[in-house]
PDB file of N, CA and C in Angstrom:
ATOM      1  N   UNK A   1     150.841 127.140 122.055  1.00  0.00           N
ATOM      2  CA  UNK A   1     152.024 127.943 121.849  1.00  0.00           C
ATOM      3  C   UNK A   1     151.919 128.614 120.472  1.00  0.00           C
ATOM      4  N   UNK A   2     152.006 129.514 120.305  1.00  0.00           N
ATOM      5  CA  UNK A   2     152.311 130.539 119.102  1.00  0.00           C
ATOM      6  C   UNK A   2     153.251 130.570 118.692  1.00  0.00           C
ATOM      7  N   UNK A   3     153.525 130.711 117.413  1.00  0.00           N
ATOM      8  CA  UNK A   3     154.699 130.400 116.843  1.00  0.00           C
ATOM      9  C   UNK A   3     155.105 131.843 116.005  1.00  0.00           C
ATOM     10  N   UNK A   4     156.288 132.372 116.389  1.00  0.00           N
ATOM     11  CA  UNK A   4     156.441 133.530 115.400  1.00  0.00           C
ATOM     12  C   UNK A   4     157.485 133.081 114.059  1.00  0.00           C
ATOM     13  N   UNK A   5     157.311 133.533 113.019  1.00  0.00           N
ATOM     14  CA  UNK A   5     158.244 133.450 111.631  1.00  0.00           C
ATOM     15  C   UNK A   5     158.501 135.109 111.996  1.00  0.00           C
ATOM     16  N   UNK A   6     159.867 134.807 111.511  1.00  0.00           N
ATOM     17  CA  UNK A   6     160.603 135.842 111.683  1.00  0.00           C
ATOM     18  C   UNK A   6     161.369 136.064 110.150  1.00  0.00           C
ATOM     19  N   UNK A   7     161.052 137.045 109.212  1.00  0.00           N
ATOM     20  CA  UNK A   7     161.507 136.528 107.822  1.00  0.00           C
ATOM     21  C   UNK A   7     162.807 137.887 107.389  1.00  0.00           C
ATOM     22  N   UNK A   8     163.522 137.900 106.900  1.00  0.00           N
ATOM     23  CA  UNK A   8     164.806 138.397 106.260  1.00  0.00           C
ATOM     24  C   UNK A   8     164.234 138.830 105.260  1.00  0.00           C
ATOM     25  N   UNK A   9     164.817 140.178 104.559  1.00  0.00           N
ATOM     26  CA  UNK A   9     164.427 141.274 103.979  1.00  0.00           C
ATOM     27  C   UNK A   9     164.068 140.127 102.583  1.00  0.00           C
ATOM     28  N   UNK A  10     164.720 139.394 102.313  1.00  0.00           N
ATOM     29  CA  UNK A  10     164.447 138.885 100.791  1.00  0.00           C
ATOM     30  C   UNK A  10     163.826 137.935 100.589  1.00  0.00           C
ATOM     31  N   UNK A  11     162.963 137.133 102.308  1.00  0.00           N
ATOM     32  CA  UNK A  11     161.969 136.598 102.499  1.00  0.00           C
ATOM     33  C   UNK A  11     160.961 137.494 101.892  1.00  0.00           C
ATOM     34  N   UNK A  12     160.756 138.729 102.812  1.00  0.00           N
ATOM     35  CA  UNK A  12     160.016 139.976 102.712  1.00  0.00           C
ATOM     36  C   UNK A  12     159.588 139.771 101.211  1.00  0.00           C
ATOM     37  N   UNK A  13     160.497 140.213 100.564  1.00  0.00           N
ATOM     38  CA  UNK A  13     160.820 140.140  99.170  1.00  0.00           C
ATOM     39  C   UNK A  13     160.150 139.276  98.319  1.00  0.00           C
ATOM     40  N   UNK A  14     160.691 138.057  98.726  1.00  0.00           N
ATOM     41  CA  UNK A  14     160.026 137.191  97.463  1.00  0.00           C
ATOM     42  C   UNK A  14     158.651 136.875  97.933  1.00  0.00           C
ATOM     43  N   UNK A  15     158.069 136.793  99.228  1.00  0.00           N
ATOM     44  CA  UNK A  15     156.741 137.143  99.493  1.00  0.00           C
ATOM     45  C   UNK A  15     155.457 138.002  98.505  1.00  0.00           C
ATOM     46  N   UNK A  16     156.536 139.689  98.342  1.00  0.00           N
ATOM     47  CA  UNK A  16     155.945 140.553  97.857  1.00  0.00           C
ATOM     48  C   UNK A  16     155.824 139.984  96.572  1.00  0.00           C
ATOM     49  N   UNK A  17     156.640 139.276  96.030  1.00  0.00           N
ATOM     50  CA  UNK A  17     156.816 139.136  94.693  1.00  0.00           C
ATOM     51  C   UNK A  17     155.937 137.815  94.077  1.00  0.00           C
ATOM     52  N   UNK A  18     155.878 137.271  94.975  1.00  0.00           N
ATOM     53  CA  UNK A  18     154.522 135.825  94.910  1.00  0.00           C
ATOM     54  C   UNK A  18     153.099 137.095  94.846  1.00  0.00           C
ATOM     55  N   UNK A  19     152.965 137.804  95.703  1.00  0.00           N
ATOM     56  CA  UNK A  19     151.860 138.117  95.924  1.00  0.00           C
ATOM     57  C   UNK A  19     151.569 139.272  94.530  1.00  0.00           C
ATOM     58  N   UNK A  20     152.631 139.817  93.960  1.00  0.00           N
ATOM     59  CA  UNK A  20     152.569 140.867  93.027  1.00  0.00           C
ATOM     60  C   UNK A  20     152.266 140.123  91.550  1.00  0.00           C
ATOM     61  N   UNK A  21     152.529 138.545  91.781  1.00  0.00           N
ATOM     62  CA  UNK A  21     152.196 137.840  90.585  1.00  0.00           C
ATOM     63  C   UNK A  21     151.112 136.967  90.778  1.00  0.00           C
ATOM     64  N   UNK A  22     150.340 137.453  91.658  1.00  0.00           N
ATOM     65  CA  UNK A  22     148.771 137.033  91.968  1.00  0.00           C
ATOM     66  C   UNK A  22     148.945 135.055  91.997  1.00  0.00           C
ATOM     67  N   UNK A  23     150.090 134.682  92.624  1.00  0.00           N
ATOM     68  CA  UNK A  23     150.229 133.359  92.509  1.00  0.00           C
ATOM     69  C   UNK A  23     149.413 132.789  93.655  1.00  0.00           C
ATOM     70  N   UNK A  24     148.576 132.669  93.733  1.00  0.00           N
ATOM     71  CA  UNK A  24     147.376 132.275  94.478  1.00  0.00           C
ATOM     72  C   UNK A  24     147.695 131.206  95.354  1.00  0.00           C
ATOM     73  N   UNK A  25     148.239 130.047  94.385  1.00  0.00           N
ATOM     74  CA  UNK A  25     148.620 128.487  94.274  1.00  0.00           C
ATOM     75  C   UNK A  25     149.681 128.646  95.691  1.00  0.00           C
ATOM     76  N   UNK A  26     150.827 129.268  95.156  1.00  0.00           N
ATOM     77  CA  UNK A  26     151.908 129.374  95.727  1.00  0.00           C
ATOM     78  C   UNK A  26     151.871 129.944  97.175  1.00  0.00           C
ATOM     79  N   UNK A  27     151.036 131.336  97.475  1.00  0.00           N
ATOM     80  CA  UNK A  27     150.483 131.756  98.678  1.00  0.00           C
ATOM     81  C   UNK A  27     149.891 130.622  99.536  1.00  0.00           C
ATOM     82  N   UNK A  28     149.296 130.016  98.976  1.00  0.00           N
ATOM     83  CA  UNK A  28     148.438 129.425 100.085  1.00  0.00           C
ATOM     84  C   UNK A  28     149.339 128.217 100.565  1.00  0.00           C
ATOM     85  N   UNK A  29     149.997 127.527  99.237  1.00  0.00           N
ATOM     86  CA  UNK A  29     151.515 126.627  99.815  1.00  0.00           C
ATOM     87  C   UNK A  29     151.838 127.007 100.654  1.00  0.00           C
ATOM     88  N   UNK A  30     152.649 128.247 101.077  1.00  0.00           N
ATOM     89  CA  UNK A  30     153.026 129.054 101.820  1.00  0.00           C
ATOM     90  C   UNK A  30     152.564 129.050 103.471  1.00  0.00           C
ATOM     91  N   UNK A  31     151.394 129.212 103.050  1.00  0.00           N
ATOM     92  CA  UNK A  31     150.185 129.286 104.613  1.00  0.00           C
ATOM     93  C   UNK A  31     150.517 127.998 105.155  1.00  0.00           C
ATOM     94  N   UNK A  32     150.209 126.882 103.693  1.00  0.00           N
ATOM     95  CA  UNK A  32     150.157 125.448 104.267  1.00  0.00           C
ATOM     96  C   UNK A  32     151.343 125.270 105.036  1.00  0.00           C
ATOM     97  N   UNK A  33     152.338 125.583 104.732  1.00  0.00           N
ATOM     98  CA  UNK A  33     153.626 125.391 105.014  1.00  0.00           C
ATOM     99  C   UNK A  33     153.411 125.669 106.225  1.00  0.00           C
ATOM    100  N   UNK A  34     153.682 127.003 106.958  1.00  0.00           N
ATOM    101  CA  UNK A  34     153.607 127.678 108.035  1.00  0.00           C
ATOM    102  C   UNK A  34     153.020 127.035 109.108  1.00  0.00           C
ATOM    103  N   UNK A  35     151.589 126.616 108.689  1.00  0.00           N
ATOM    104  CA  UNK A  35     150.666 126.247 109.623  1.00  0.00           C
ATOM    105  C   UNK A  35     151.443 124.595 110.051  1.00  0.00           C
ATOM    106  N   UNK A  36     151.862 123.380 109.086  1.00  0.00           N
ATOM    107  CA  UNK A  36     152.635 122.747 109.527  1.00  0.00           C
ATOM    108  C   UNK A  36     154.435 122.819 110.428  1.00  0.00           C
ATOM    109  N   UNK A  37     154.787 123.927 109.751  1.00  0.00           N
ATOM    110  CA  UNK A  37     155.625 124.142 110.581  1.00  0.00           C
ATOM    111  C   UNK A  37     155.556 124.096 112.114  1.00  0.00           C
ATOM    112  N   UNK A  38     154.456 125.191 112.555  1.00  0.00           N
ATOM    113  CA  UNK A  38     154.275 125.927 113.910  1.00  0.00           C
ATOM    114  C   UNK A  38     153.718 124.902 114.950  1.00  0.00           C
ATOM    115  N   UNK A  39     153.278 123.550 113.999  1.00  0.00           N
ATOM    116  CA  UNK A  39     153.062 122.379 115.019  1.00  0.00           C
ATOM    117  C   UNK A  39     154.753 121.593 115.736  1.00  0.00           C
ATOM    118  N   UNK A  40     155.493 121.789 114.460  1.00  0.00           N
ATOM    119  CA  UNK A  40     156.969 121.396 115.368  1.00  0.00           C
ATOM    120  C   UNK A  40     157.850 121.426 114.202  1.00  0.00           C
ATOM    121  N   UNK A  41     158.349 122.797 114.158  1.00  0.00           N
ATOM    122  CA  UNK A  41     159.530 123.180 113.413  1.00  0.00           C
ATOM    123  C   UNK A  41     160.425 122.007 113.093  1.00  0.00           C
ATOM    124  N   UNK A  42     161.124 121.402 114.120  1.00  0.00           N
ATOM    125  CA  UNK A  42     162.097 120.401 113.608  1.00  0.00           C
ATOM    126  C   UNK A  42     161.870 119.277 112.864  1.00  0.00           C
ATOM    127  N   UNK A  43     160.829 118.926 112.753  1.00  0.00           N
ATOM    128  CA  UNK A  43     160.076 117.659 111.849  1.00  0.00           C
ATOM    129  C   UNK A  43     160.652 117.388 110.578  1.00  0.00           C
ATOM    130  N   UNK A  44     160.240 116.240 110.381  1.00  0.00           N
ATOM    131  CA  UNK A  44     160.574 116.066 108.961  1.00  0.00           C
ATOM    132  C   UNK A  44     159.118 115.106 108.335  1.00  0.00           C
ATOM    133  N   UNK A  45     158.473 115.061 109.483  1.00  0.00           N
ATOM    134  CA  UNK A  45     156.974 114.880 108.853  1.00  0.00           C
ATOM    135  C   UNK A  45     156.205 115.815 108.174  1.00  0.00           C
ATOM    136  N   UNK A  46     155.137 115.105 106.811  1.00  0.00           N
ATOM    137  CA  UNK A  46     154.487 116.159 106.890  1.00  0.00           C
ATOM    138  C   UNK A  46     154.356 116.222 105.309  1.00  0.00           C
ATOM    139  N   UNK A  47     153.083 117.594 104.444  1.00  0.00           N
ATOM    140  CA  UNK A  47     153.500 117.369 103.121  1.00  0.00           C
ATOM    141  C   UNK A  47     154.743 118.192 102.673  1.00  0.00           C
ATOM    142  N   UNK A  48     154.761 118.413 101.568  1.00  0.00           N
ATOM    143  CA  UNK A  48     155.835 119.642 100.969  1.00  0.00           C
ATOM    144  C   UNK A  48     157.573 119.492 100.703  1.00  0.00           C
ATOM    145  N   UNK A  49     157.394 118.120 101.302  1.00  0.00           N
ATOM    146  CA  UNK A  49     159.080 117.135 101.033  1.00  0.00           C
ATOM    147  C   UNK A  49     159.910 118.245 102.004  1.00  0.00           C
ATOM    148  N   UNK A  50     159.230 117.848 103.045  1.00  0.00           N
ATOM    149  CA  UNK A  50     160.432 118.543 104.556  1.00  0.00           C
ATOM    150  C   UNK A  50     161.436 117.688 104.433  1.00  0.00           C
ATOM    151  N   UNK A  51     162.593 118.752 104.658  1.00  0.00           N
ATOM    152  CA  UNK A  51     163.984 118.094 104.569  1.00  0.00           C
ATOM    153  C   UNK A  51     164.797 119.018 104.993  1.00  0.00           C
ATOM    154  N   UNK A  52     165.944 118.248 105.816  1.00  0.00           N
ATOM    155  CA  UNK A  52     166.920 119.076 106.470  1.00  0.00           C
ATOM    156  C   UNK A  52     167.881 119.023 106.234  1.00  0.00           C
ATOM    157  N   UNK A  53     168.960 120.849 105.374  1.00  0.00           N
ATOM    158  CA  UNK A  53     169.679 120.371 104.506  1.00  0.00           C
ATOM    159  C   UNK A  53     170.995 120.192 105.129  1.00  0.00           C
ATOM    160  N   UNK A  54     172.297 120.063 104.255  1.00  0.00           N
ATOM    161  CA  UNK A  54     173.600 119.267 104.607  1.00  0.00           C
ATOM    162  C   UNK A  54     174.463 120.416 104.075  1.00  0.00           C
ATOM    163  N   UNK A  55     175.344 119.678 105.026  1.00  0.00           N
ATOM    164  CA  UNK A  55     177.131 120.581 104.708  1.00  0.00           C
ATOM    165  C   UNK A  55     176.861 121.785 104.449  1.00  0.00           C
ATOM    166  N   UNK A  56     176.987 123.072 103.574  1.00  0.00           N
ATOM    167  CA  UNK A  56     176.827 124.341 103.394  1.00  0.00           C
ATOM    168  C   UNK A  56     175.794 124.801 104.011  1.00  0.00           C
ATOM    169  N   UNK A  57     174.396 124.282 104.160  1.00  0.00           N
ATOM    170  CA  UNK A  57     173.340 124.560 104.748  1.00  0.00           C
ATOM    171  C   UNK A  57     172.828 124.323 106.034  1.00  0.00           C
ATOM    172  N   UNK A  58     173.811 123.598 106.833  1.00  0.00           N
ATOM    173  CA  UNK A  58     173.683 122.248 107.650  1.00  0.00           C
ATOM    174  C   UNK A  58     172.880 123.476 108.768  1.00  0.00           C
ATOM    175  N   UNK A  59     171.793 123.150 109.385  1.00  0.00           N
ATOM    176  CA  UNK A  59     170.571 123.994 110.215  1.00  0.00           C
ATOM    177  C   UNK A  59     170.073 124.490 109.786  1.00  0.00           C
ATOM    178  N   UNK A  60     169.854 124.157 108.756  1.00  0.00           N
ATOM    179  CA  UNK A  60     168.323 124.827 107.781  1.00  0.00           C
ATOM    180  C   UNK A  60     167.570 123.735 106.915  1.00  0.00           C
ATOM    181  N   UNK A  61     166.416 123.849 106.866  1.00  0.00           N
ATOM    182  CA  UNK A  61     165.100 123.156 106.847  1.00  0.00           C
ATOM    183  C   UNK A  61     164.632 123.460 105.453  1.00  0.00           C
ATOM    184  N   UNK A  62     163.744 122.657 104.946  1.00  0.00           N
ATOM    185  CA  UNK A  62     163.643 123.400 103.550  1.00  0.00           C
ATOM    186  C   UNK A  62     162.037 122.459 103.544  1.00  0.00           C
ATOM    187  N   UNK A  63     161.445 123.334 102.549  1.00  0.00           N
ATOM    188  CA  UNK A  63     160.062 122.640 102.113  1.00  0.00           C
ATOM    189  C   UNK A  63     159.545 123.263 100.858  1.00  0.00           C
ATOM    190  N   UNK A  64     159.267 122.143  99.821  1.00  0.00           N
ATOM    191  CA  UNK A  64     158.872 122.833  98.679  1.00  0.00           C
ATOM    192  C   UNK A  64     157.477 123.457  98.392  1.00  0.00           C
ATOM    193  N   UNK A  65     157.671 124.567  97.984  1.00  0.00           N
ATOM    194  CA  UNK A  65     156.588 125.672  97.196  1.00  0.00           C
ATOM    195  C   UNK A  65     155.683 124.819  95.963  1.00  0.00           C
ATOM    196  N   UNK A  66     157.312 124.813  95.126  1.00  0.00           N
ATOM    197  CA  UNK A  66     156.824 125.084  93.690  1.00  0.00           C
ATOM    198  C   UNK A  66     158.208 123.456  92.986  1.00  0.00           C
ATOM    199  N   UNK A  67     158.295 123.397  92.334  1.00  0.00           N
ATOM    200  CA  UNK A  67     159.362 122.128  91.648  1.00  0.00           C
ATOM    201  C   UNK A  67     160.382 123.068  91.693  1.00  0.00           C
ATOM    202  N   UNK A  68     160.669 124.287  92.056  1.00  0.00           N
ATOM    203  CA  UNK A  68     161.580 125.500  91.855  1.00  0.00           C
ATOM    204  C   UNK A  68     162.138 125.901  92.847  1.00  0.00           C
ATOM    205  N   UNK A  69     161.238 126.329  93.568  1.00  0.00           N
ATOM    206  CA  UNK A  69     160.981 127.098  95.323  1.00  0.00           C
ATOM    207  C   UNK A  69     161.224 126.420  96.296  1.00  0.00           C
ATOM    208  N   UNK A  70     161.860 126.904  97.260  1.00  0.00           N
ATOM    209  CA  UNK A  70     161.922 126.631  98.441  1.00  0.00           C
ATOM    210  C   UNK A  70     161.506 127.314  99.388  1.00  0.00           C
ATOM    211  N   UNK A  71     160.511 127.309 100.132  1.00  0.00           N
ATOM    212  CA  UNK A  71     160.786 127.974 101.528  1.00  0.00           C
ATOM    213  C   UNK A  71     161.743 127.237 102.562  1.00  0.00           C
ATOM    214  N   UNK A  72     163.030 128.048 102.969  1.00  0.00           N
ATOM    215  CA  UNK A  72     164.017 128.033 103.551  1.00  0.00           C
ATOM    216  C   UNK A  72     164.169 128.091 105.040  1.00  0.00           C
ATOM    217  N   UNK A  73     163.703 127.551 106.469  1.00  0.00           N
ATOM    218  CA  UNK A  73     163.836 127.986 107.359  1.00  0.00           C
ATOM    219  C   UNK A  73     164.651 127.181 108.364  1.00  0.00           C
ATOM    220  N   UNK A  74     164.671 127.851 109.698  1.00  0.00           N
ATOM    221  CA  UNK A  74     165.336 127.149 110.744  1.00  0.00           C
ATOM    222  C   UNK A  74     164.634 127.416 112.229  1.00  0.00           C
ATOM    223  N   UNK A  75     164.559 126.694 113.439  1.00  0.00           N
ATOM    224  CA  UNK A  75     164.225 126.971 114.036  1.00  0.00           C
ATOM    225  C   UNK A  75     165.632 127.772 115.252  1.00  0.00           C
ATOM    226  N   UNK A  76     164.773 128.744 115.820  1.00  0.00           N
ATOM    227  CA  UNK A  76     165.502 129.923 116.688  1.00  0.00           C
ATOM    228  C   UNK A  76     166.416 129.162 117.132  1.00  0.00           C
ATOM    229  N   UNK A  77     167.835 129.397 117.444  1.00  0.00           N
ATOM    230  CA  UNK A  77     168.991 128.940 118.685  1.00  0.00           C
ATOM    231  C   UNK A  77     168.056 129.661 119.854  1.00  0.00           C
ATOM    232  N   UNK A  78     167.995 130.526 119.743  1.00  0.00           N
ATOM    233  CA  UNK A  78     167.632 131.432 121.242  1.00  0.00           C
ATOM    234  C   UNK A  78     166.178 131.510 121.678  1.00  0.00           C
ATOM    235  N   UNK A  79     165.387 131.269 120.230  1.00  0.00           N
ATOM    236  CA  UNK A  79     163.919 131.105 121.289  1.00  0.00           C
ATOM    237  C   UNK A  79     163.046 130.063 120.980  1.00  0.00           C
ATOM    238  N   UNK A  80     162.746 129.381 121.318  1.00  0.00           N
ATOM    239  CA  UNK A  80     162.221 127.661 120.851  1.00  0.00           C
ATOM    240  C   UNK A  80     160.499 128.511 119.911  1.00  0.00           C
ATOM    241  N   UNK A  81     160.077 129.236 120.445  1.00  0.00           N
ATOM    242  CA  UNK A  81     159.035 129.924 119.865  1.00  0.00           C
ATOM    243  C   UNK A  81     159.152 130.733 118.292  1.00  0.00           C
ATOM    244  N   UNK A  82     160.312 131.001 118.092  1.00  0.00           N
ATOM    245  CA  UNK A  82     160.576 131.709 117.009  1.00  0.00           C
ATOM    246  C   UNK A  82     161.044 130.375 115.440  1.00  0.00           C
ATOM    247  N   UNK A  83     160.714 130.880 114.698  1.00  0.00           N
ATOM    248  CA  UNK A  83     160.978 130.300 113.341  1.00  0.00           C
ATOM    249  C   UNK A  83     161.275 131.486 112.175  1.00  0.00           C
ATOM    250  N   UNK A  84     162.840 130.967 112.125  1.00  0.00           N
ATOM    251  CA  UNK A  84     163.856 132.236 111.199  1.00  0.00           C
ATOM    252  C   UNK A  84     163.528 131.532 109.564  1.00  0.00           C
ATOM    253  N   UNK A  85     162.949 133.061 108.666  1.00  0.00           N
ATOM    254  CA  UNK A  85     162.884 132.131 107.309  1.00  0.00           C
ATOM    255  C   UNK A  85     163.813 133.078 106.564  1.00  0.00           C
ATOM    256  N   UNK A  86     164.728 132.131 105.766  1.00  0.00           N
ATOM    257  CA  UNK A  86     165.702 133.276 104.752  1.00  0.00           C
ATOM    258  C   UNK A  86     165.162 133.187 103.248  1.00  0.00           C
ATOM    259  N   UNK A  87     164.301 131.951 103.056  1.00  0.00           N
ATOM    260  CA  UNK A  87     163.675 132.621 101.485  1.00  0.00           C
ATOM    261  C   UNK A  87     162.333 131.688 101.248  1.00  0.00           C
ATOM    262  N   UNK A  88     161.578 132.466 100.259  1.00  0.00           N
ATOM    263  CA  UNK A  88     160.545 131.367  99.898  1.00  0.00           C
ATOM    264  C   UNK A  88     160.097 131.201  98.878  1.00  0.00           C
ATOM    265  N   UNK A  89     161.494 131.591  97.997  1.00  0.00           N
ATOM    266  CA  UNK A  89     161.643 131.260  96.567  1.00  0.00           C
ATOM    267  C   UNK A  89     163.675 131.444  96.091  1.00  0.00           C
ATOM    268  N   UNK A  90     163.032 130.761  94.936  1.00  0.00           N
ATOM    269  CA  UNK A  90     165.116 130.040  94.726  1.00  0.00           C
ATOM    270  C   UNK A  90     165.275 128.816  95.117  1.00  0.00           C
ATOM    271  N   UNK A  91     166.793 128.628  94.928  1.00  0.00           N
ATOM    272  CA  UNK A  91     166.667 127.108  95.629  1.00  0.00           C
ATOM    273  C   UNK A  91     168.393 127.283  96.609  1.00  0.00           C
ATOM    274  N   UNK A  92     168.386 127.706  97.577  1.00  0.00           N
ATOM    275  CA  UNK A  92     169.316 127.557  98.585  1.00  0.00           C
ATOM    276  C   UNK A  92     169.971 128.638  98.296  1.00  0.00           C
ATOM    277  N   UNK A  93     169.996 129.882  97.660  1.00  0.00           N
ATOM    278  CA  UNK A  93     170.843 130.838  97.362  1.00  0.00           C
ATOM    279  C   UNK A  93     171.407 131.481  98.685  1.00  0.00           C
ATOM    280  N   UNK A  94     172.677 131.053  98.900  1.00  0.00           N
ATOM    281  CA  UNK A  94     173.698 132.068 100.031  1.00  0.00           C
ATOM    282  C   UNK A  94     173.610 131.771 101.370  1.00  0.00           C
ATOM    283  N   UNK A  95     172.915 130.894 101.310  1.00  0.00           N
ATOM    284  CA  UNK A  95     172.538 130.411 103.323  1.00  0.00           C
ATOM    285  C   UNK A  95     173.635 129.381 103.528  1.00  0.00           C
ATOM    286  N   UNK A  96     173.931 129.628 105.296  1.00  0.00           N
ATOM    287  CA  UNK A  96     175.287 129.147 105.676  1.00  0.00           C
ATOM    288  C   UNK A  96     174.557 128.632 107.290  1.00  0.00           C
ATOM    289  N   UNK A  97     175.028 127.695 107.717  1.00  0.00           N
ATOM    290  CA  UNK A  97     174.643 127.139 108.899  1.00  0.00           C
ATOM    291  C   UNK A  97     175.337 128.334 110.104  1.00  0.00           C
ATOM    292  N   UNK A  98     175.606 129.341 110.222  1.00  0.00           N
ATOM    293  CA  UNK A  98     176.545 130.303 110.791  1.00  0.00           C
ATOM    294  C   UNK A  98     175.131 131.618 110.812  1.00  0.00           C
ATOM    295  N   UNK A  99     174.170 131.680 110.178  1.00  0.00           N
ATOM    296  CA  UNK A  99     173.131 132.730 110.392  1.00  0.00           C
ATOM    297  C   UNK A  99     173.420 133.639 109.482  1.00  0.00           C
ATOM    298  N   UNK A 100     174.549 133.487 108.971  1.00  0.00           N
ATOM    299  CA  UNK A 100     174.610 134.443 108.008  1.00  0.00           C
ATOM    300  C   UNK A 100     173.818 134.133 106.551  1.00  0.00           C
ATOM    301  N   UNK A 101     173.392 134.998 105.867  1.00  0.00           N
ATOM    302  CA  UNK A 101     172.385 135.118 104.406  1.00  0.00           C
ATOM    303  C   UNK A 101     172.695 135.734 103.318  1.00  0.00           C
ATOM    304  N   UNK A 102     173.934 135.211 102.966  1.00  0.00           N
ATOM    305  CA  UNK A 102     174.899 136.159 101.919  1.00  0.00           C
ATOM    306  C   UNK A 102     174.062 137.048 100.930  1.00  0.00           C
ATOM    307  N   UNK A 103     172.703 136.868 100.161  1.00  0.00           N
ATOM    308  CA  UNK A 103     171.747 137.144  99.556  1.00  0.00           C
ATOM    309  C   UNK A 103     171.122 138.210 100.340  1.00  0.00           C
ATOM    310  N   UNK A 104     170.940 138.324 101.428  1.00  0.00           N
ATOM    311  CA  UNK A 104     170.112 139.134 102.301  1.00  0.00           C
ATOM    312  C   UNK A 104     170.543 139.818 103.198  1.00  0.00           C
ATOM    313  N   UNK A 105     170.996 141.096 102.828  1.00  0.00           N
ATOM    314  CA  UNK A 105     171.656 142.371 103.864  1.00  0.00           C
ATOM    315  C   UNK A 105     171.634 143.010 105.321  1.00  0.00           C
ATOM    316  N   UNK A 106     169.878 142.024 105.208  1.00  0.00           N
ATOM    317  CA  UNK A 106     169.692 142.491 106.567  1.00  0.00           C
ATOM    318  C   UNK A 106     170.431 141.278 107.716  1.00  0.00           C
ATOM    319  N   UNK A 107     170.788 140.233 106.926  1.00  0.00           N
ATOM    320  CA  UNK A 107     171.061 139.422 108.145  1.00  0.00           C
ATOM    321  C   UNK A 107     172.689 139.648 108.505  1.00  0.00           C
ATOM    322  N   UNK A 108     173.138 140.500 107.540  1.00  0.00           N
ATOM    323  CA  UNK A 108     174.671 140.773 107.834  1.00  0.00           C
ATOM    324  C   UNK A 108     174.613 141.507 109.562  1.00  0.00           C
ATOM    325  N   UNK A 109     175.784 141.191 110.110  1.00  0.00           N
ATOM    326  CA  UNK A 109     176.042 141.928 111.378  1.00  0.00           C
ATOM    327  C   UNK A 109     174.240 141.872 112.293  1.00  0.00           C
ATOM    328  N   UNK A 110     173.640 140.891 112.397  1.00  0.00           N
ATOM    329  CA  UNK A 110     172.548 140.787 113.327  1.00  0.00           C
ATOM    330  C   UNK A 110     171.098 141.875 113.022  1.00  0.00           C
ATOM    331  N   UNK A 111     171.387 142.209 111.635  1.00  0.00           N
ATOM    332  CA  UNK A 111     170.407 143.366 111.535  1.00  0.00           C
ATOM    333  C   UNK A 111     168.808 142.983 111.578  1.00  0.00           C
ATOM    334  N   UNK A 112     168.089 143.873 111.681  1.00  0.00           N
ATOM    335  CA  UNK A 112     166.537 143.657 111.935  1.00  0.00           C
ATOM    336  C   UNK A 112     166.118 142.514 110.747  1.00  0.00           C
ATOM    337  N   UNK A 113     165.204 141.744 111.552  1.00  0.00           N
ATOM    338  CA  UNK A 113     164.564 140.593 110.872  1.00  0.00           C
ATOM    339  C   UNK A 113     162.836 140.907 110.890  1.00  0.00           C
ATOM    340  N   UNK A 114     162.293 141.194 110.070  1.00  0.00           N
ATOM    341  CA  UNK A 114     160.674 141.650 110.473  1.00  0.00           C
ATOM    342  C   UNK A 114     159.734 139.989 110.816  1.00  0.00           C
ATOM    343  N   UNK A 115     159.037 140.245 112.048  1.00  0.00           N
ATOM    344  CA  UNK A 115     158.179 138.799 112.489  1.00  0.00           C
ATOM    345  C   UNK A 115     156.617 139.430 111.968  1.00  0.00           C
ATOM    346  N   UNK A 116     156.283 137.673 111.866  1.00  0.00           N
ATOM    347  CA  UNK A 116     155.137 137.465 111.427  1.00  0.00           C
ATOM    348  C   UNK A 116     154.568 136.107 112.218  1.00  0.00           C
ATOM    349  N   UNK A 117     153.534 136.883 113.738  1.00  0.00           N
ATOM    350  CA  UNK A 117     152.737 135.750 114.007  1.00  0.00           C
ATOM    351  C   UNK A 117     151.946 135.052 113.486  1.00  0.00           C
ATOM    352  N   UNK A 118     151.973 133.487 113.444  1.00  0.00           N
ATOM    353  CA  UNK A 118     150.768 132.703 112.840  1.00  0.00           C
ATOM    354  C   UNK A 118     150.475 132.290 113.599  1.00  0.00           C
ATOM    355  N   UNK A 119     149.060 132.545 114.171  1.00  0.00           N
ATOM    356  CA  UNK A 119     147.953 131.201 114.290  1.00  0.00           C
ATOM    357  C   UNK A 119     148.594 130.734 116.295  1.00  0.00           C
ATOM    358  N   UNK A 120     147.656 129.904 116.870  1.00  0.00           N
ATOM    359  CA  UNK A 120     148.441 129.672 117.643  1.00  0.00           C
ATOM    360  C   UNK A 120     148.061 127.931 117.746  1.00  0.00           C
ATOM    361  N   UNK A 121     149.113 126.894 118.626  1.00  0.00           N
ATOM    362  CA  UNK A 121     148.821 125.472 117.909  1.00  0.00           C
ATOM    363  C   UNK A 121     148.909 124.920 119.346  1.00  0.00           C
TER     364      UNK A 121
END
């Protein structure tokens, strides 16, 4: 099964912005991340201190980057194949168990989310 990440404009974002600061380290965290994810999103096995957060966040997943960073995700309501990420840097800024991404414009009112297939597992 293939797993798509589906990332929010300020995913997009802090992506560009790992990659514009040649953080090498942090990219490949990143990959690592992913590639454990796409074996089974809901887990809490695994490296990177998977953890699933509470109350304000409650359906969202978190795994650390950096002592700083988070990559932020959840797995799809609607498609067991899809994996929604709202950041992969900060630490919980504006995410609400409701889909909404107060930080990120595009997720207001259902707007476009750009996907990114990884790998297939």
């Amino acid at each position: 099964m293939a797993i798509t990440f589906s990332y929010t404009a300020n995913a997009l974002r802090d992506l560009k912005d790992w990659n514009k600061q040649h953080n090498v380290e942090a990219l490949n965290t990143i990959k690592d991340i992913q590639t454990e994810i796409a074996k089974d999103p809901a887990s809490l096995e695994g490296r990177y201190s998977p953890e699933k957060l509470k109350r304000d966040f409650a359906g969202w997943y978190s795994r650390r980057i950096t002592m700083t960073d988070r990559f932020v995700y959840r797995p799809s309501a609607s498609d067991p194949e899809v994996v929604e990420v709202a950041q992969c840097k900060g630490h919980y800024e504006g995410i609400s168990a409701s889909g909404s991404v107060s930080v990120v414009p595009a997720w207001r009112g259902g707007g476009a989310v750009r996907s990114v297939t990884v790998g297939t597992v």
